[in-house]
PDB file of N, CA and C in Angstrom:
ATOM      1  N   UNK A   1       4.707  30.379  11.889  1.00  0.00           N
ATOM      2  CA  UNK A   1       4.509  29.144  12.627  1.00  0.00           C
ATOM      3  C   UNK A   1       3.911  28.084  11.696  1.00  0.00           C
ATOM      4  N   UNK A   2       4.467  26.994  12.130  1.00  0.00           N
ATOM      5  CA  UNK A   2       4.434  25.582  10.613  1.00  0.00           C
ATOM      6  C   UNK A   2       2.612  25.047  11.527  1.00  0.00           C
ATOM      7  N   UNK A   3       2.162  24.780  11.009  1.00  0.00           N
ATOM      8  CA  UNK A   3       0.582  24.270  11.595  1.00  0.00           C
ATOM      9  C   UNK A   3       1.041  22.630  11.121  1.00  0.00           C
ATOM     10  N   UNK A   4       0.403  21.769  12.307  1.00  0.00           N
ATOM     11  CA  UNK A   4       0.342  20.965  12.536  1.00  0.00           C
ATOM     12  C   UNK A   4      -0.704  19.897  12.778  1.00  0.00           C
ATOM     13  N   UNK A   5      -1.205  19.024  11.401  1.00  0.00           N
ATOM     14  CA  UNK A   5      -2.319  18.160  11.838  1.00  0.00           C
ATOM     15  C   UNK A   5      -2.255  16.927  11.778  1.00  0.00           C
ATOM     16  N   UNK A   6      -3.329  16.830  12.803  1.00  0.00           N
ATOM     17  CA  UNK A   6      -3.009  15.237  13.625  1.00  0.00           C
ATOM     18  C   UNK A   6      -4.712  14.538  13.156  1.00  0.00           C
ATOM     19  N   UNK A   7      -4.430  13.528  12.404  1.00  0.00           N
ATOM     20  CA  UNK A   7      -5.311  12.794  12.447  1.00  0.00           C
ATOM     21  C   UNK A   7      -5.956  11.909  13.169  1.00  0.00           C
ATOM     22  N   UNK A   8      -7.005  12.265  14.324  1.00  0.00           N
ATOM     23  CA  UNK A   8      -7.290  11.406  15.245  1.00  0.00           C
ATOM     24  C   UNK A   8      -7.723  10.099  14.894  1.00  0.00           C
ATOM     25  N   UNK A   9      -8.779  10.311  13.417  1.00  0.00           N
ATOM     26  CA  UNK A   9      -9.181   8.822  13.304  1.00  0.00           C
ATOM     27  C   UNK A   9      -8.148   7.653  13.205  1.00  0.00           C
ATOM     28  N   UNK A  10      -7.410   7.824  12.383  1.00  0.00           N
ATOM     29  CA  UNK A  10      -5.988   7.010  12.229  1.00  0.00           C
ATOM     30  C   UNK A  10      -5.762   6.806  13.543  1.00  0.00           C
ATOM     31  N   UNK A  11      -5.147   7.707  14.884  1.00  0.00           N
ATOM     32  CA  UNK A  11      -4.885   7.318  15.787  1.00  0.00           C
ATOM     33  C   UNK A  11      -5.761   6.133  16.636  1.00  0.00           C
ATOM     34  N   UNK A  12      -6.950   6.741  16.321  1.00  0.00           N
ATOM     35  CA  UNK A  12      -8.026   5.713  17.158  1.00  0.00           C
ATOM     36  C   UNK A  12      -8.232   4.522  16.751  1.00  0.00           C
ATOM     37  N   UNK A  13      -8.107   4.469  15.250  1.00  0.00           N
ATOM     38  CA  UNK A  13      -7.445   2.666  14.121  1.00  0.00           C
ATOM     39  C   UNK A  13      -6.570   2.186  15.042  1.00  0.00           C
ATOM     40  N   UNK A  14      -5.298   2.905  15.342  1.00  0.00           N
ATOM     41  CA  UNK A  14      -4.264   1.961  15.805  1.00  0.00           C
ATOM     42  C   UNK A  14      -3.986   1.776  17.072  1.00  0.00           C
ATOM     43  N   UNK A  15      -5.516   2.481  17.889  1.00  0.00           N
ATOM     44  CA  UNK A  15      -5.655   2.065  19.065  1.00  0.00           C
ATOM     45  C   UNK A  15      -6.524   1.111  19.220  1.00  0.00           C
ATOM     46  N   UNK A  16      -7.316   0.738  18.660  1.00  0.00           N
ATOM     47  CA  UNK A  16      -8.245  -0.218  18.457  1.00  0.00           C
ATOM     48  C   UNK A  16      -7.278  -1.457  18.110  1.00  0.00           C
ATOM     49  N   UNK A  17      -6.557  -1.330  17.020  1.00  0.00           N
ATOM     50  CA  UNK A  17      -5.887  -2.594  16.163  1.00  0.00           C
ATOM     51  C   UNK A  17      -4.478  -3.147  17.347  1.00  0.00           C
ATOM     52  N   UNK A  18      -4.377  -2.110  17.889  1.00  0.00           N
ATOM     53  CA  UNK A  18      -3.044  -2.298  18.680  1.00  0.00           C
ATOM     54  C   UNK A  18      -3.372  -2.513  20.153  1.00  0.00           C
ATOM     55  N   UNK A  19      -4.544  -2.361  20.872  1.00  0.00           N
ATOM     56  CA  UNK A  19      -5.147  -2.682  22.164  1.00  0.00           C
ATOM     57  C   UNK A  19      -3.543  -1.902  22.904  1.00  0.00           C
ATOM     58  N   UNK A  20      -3.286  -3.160  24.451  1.00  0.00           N
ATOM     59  CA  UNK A  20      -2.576  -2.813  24.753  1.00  0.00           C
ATOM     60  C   UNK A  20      -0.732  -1.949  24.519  1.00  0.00           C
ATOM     61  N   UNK A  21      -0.932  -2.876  23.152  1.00  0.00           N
ATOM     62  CA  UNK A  21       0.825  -2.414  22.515  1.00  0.00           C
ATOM     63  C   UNK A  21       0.436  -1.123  22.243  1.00  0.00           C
ATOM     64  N   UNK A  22      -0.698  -0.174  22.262  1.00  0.00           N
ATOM     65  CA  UNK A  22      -1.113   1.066  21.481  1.00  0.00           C
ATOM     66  C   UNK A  22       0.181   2.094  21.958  1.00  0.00           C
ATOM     67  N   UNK A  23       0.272   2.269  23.256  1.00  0.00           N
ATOM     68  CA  UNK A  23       0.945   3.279  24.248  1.00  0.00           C
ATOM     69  C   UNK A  23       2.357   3.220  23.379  1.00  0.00           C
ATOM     70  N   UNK A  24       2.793   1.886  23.688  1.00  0.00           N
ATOM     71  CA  UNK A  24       4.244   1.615  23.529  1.00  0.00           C
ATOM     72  C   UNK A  24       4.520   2.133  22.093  1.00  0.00           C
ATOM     73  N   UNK A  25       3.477   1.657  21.072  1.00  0.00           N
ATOM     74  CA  UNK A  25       4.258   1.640  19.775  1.00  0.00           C
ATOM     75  C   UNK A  25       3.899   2.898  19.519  1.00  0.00           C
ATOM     76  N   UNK A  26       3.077   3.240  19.886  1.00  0.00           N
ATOM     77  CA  UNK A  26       3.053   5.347  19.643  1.00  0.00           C
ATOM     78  C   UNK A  26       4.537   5.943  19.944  1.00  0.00           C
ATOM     79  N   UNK A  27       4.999   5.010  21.538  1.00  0.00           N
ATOM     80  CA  UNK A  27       6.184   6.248  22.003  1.00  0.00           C
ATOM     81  C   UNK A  27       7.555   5.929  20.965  1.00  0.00           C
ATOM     82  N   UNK A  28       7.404   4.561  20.293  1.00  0.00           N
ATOM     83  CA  UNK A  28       8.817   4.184  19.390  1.00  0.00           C
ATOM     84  C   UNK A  28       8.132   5.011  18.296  1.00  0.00           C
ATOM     85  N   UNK A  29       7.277   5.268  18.040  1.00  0.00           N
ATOM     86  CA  UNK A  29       6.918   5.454  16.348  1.00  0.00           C
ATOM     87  C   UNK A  29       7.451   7.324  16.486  1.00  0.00           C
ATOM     88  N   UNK A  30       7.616   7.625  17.183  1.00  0.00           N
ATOM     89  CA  UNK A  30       7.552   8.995  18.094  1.00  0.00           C
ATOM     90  C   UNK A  30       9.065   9.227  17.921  1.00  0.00           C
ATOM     91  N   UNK A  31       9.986   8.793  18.583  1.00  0.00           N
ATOM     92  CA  UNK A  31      11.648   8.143  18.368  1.00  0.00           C
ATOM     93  C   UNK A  31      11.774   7.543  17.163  1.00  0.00           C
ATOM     94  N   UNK A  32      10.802   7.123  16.136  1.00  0.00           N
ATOM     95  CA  UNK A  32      11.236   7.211  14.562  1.00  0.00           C
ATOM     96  C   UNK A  32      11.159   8.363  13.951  1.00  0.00           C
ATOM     97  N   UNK A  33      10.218   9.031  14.450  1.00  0.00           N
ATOM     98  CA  UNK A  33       9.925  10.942  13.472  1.00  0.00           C
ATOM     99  C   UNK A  33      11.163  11.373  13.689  1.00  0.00           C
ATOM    100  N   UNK A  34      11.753  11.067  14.784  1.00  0.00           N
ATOM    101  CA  UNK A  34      12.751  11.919  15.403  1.00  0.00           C
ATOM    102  C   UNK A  34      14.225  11.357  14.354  1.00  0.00           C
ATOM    103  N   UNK A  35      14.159   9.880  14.232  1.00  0.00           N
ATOM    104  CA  UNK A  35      15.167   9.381  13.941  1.00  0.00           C
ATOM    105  C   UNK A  35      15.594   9.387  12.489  1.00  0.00           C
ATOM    106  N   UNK A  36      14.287   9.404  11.924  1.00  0.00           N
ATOM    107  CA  UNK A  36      14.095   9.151  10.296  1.00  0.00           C
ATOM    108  C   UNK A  36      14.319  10.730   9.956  1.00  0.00           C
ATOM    109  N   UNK A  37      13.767  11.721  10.541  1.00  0.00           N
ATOM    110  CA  UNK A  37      13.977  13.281  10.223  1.00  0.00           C
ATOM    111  C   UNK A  37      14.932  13.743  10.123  1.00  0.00           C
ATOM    112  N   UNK A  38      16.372  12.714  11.184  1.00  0.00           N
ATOM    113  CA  UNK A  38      17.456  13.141  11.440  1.00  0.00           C
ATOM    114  C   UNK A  38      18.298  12.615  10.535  1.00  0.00           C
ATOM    115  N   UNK A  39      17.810  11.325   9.688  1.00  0.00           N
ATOM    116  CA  UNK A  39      18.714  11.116   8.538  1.00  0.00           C
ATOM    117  C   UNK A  39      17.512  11.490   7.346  1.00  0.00           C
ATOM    118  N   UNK A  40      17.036  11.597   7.612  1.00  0.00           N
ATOM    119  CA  UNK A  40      16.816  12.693   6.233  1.00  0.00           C
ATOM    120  C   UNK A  40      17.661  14.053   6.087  1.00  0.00           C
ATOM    121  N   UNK A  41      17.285  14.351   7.163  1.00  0.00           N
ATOM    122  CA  UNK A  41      18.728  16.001   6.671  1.00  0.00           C
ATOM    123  C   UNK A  41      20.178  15.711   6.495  1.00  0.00           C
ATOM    124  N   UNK A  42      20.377  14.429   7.386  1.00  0.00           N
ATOM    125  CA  UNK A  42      22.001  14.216   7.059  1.00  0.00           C
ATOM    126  C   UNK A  42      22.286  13.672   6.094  1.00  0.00           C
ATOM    127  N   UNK A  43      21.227  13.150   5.106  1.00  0.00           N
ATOM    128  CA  UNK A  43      21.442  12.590   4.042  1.00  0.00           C
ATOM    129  C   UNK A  43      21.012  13.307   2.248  1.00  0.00           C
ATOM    130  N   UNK A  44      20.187  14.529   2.381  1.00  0.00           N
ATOM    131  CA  UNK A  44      19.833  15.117   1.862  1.00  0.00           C
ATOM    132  C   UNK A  44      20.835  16.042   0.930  1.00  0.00           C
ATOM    133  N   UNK A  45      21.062  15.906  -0.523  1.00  0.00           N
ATOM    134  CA  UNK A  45      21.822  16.618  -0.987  1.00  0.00           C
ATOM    135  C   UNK A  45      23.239  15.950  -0.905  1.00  0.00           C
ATOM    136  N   UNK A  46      23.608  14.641  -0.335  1.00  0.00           N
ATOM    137  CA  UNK A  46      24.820  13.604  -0.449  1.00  0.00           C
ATOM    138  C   UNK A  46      24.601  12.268  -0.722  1.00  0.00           C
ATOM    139  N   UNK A  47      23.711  11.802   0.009  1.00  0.00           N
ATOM    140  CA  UNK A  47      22.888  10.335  -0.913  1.00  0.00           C
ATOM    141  C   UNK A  47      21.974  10.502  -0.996  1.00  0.00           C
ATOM    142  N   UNK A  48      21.391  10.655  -2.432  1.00  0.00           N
ATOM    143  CA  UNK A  48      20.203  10.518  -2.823  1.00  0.00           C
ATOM    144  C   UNK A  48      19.009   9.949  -2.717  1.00  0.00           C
ATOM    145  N   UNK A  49      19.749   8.507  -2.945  1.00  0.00           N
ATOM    146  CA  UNK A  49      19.380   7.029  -2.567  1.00  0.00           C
ATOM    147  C   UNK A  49      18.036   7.275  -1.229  1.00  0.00           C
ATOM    148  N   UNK A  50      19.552   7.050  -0.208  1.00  0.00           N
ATOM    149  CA  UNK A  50      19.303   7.390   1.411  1.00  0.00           C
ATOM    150  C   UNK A  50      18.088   8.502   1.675  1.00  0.00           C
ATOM    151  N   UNK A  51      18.465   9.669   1.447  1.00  0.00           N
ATOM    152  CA  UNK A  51      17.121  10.631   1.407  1.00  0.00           C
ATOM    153  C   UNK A  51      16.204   9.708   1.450  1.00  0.00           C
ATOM    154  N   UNK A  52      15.881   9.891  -0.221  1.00  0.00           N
ATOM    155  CA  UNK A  52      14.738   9.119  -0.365  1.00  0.00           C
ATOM    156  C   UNK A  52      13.716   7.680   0.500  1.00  0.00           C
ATOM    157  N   UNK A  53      14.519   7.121   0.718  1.00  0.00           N
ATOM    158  CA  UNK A  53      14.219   5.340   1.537  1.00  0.00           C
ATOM    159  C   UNK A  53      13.784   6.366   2.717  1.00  0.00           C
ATOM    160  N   UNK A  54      14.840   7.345   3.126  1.00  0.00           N
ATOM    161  CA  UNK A  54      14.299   7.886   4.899  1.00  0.00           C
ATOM    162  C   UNK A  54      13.127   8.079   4.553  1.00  0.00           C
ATOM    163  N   UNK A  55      13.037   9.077   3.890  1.00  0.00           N
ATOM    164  CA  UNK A  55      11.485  10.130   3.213  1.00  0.00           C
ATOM    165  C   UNK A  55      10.665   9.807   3.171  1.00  0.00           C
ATOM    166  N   UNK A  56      10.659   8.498   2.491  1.00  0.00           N
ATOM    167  CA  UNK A  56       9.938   7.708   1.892  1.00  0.00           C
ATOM    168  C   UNK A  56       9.182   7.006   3.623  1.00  0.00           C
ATOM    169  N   UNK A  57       9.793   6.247   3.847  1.00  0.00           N
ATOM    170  CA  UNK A  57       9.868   5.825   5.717  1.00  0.00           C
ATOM    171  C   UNK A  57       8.876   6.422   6.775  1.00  0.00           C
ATOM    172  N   UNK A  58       9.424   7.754   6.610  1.00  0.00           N
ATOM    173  CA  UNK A  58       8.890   8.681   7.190  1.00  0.00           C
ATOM    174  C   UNK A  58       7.328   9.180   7.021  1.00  0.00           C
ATOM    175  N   UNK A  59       7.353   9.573   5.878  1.00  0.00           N
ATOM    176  CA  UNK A  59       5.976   9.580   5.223  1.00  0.00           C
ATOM    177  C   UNK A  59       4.957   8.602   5.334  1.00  0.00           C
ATOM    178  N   UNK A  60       5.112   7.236   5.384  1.00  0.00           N
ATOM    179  CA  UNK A  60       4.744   5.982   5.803  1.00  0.00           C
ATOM    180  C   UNK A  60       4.445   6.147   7.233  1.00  0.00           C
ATOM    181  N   UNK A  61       5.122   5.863   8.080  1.00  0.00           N
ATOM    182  CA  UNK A  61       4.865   5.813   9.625  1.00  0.00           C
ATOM    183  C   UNK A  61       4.090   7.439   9.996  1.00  0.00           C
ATOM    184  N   UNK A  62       4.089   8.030   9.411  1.00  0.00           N
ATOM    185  CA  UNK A  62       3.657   9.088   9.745  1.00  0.00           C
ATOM    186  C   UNK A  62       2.071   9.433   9.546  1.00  0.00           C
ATOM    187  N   UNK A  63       1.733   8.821   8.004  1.00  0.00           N
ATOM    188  CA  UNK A  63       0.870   8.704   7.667  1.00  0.00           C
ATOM    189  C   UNK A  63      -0.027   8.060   8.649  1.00  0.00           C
ATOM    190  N   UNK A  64       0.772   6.873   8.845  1.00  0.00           N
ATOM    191  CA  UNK A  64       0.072   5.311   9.674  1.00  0.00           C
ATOM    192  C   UNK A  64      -0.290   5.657  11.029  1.00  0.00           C
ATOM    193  N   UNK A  65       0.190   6.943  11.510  1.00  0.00           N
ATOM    194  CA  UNK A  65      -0.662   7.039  13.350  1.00  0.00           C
ATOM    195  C   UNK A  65      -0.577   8.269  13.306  1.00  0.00           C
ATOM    196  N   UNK A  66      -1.375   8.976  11.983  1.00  0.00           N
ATOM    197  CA  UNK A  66      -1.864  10.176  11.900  1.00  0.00           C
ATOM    198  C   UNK A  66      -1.180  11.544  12.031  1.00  0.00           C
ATOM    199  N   UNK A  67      -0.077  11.880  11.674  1.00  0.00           N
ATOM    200  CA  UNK A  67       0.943  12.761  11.671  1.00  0.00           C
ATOM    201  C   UNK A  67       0.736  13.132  10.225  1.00  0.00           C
ATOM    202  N   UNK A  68      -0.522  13.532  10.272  1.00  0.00           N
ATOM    203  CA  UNK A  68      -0.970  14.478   8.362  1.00  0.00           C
ATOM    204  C   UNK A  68      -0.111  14.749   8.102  1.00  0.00           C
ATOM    205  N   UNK A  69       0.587  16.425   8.527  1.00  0.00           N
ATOM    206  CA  UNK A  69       1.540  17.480   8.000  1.00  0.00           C
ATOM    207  C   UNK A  69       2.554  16.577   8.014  1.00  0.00           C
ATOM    208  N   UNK A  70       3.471  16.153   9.094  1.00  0.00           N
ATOM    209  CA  UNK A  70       4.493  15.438   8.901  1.00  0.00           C
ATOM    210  C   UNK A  70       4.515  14.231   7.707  1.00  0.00           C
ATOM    211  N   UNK A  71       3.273  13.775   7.368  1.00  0.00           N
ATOM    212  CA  UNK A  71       3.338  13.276   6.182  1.00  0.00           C
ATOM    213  C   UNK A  71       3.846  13.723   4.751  1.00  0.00           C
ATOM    214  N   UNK A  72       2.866  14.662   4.839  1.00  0.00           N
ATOM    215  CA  UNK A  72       2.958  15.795   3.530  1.00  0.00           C
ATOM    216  C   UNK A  72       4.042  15.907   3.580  1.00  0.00           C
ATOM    217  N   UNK A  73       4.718  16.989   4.234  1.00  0.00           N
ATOM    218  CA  UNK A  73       6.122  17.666   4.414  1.00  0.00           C
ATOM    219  C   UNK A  73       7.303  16.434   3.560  1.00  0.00           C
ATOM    220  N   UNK A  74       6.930  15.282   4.220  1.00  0.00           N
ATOM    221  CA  UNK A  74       7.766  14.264   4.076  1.00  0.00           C
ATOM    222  C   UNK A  74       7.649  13.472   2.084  1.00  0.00           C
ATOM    223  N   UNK A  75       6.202  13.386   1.668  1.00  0.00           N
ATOM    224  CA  UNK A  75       6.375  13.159   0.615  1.00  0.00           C
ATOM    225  C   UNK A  75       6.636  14.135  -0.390  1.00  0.00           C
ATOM    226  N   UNK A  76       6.475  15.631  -0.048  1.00  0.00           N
ATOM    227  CA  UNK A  76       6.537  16.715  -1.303  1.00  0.00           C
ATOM    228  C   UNK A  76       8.166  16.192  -0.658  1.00  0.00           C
ATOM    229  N   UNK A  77       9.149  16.106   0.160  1.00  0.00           N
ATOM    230  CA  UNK A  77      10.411  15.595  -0.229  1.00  0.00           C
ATOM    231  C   UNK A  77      10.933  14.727  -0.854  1.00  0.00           C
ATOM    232  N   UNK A  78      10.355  13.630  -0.623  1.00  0.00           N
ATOM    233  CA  UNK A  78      10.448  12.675  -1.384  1.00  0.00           C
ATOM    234  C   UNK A  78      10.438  12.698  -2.695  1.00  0.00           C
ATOM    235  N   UNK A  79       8.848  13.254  -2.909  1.00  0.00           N
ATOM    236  CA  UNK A  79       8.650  13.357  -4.477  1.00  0.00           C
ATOM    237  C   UNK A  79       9.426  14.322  -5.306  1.00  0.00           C
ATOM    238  N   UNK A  80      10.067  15.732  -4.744  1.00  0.00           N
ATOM    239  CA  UNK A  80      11.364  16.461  -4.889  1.00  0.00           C
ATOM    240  C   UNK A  80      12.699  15.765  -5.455  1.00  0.00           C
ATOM    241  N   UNK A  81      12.781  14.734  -4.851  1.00  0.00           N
ATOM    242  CA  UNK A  81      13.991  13.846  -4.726  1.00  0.00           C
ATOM    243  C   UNK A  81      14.023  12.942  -5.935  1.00  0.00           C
ATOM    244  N   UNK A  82      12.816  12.454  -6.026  1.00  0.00           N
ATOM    245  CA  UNK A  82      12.223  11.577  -7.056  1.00  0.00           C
ATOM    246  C   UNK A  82      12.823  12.390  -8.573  1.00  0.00           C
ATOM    247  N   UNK A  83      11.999  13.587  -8.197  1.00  0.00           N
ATOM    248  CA  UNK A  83      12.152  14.042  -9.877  1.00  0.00           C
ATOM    249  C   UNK A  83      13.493  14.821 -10.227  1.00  0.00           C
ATOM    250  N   UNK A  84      14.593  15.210  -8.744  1.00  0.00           N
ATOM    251  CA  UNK A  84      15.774  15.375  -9.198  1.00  0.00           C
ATOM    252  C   UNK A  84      15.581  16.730  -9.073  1.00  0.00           C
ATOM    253  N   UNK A  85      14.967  16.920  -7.992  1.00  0.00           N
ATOM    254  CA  UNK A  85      14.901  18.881  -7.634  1.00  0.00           C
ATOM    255  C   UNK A  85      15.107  18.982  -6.834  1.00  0.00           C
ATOM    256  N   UNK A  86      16.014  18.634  -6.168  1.00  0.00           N
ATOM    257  CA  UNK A  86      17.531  18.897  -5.116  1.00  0.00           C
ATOM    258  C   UNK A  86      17.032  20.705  -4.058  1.00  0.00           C
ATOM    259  N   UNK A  87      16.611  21.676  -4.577  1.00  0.00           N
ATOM    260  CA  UNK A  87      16.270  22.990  -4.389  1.00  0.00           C
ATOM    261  C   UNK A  87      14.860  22.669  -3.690  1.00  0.00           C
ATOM    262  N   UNK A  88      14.317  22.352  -4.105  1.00  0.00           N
ATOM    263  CA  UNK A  88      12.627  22.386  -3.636  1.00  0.00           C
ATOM    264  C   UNK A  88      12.579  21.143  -2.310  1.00  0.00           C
ATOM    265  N   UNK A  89      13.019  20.259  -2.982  1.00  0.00           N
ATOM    266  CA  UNK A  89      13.435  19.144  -1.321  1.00  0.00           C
ATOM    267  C   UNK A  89      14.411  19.430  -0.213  1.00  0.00           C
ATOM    268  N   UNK A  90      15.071  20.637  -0.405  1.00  0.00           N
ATOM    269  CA  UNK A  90      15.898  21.420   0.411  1.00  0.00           C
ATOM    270  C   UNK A  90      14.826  22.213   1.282  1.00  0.00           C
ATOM    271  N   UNK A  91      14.367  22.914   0.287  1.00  0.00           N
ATOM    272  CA  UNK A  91      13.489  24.134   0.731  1.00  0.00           C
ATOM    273  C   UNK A  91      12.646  23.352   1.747  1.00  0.00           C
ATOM    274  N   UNK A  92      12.046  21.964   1.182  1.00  0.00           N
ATOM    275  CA  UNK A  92      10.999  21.334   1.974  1.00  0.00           C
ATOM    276  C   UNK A  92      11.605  21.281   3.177  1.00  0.00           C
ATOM    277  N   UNK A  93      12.646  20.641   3.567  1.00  0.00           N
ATOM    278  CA  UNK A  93      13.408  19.742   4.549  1.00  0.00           C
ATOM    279  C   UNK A  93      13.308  20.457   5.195  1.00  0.00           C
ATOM    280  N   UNK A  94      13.038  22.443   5.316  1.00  0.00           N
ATOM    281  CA  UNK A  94      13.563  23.424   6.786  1.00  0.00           C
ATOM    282  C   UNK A  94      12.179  23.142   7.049  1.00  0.00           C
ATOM    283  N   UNK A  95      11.358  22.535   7.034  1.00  0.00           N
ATOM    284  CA  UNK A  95       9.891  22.090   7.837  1.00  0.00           C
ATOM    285  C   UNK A  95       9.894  20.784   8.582  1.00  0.00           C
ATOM    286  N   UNK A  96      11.366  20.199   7.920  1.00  0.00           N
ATOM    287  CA  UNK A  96      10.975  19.241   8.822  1.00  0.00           C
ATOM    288  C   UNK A  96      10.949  18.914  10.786  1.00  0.00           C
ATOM    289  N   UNK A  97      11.791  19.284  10.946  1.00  0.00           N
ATOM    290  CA  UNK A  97      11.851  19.536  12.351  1.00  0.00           C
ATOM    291  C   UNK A  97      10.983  20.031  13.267  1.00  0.00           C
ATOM    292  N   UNK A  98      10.478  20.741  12.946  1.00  0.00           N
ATOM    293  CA  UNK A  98       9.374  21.887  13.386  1.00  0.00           C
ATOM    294  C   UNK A  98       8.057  20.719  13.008  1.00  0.00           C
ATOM    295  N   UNK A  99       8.187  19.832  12.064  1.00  0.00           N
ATOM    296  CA  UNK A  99       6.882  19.070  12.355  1.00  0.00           C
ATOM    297  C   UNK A  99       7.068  18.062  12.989  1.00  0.00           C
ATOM    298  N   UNK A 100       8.564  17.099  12.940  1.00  0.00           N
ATOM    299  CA  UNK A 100       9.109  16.128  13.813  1.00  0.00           C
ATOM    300  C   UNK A 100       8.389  16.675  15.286  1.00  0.00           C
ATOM    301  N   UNK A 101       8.840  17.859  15.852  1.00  0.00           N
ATOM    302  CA  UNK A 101       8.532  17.980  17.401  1.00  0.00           C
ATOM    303  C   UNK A 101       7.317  18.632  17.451  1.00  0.00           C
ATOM    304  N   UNK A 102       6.784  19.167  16.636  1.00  0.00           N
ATOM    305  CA  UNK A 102       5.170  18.993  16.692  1.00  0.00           C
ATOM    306  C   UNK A 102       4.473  18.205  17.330  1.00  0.00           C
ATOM    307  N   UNK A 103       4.632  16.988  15.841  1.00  0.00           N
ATOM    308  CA  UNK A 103       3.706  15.488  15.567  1.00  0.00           C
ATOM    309  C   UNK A 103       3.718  15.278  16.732  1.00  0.00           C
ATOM    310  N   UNK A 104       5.129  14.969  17.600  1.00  0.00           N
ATOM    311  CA  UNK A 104       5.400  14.202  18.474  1.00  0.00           C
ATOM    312  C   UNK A 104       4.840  14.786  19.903  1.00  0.00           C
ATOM    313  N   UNK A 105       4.851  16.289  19.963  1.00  0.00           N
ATOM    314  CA  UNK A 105       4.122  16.800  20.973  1.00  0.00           C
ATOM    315  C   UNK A 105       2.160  16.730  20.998  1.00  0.00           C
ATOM    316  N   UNK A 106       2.160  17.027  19.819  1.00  0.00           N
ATOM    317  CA  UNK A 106       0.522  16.617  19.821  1.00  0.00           C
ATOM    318  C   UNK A 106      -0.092  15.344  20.148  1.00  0.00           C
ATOM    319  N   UNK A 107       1.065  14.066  19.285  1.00  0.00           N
ATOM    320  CA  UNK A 107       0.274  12.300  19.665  1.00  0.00           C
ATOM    321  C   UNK A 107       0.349  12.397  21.040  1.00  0.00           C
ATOM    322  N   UNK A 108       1.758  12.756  21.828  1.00  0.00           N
ATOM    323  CA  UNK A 108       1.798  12.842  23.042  1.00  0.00           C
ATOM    324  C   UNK A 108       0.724  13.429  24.089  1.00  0.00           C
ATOM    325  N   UNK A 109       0.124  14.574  23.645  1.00  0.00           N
ATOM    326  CA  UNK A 109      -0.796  15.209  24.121  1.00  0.00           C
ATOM    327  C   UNK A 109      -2.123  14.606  23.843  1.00  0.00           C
ATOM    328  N   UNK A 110      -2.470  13.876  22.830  1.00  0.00           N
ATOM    329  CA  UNK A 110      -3.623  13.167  22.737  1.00  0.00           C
ATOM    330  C   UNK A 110      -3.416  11.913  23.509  1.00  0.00           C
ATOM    331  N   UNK A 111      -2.362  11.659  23.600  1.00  0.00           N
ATOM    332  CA  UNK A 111      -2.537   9.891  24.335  1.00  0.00           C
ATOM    333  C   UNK A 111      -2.477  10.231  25.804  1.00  0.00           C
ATOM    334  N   UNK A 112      -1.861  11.217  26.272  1.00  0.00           N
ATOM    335  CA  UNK A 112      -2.234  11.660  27.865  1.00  0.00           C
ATOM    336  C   UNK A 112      -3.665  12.261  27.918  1.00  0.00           C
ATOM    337  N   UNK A 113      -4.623  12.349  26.815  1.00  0.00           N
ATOM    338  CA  UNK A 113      -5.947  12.844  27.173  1.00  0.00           C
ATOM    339  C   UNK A 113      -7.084  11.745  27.259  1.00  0.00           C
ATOM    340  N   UNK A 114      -6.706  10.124  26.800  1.00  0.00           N
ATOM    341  CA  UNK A 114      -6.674   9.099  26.986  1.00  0.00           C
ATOM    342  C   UNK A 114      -7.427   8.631  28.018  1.00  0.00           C
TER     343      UNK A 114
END
């Protein structure tokens, strides 16, 4: 089982910084893990390019409303990609999913404890 951490302080930044929009932009940022994860694998190992920008994306927004692991996961791909190790950013990528519906079940579960 992939362990999953959620950075509350971050969350509580962008509940503070985001007041009312907090709810909303959690549930799109939520439908980006999902979206950005999904072209990361479809792009992984055929555009390089693409990978990367997703990865890269991903790791970013993820970082930004506390989705630790899904961070990580996302830059050891990236940085895989970066240096042209096609094998190890493969290997990374079978985590991604499993932290996509994680992240997204845990913010979810913290913002209904709200």
């Amino acid at each position: 089982m992939t362990e999953i951490n959620i950075d509350t302080s971050a969350l509580e930044s962008m509940e503070s910084l985001l007041g009312e929009q907090f709810a909303d932009t959690l549930d799109f940022c939520c439908a980006e893990f999902e979206r950005l994860g999904s072209e990361v694998l479809a792009t992984i190992g055929k555009d390089k390019e693409a990978a990367i920008r997703h990865s890269h994306s991903l790791k970013s927004n993820a970082a930004q409303f506390g989705a630790s692991s899904l961070a990580e996961v996302s830059r050891v791909i990236e940085q895989h990609l970066i240096m042209d190790n096609l094998p190890d950013a493969i290997d990374a990528s079978t985590r991604l999913t499993e932290q996509v519906n994680g992240s997204q079940t845990q913010l979810n579960e913290w913002l209904a404890s709200r």
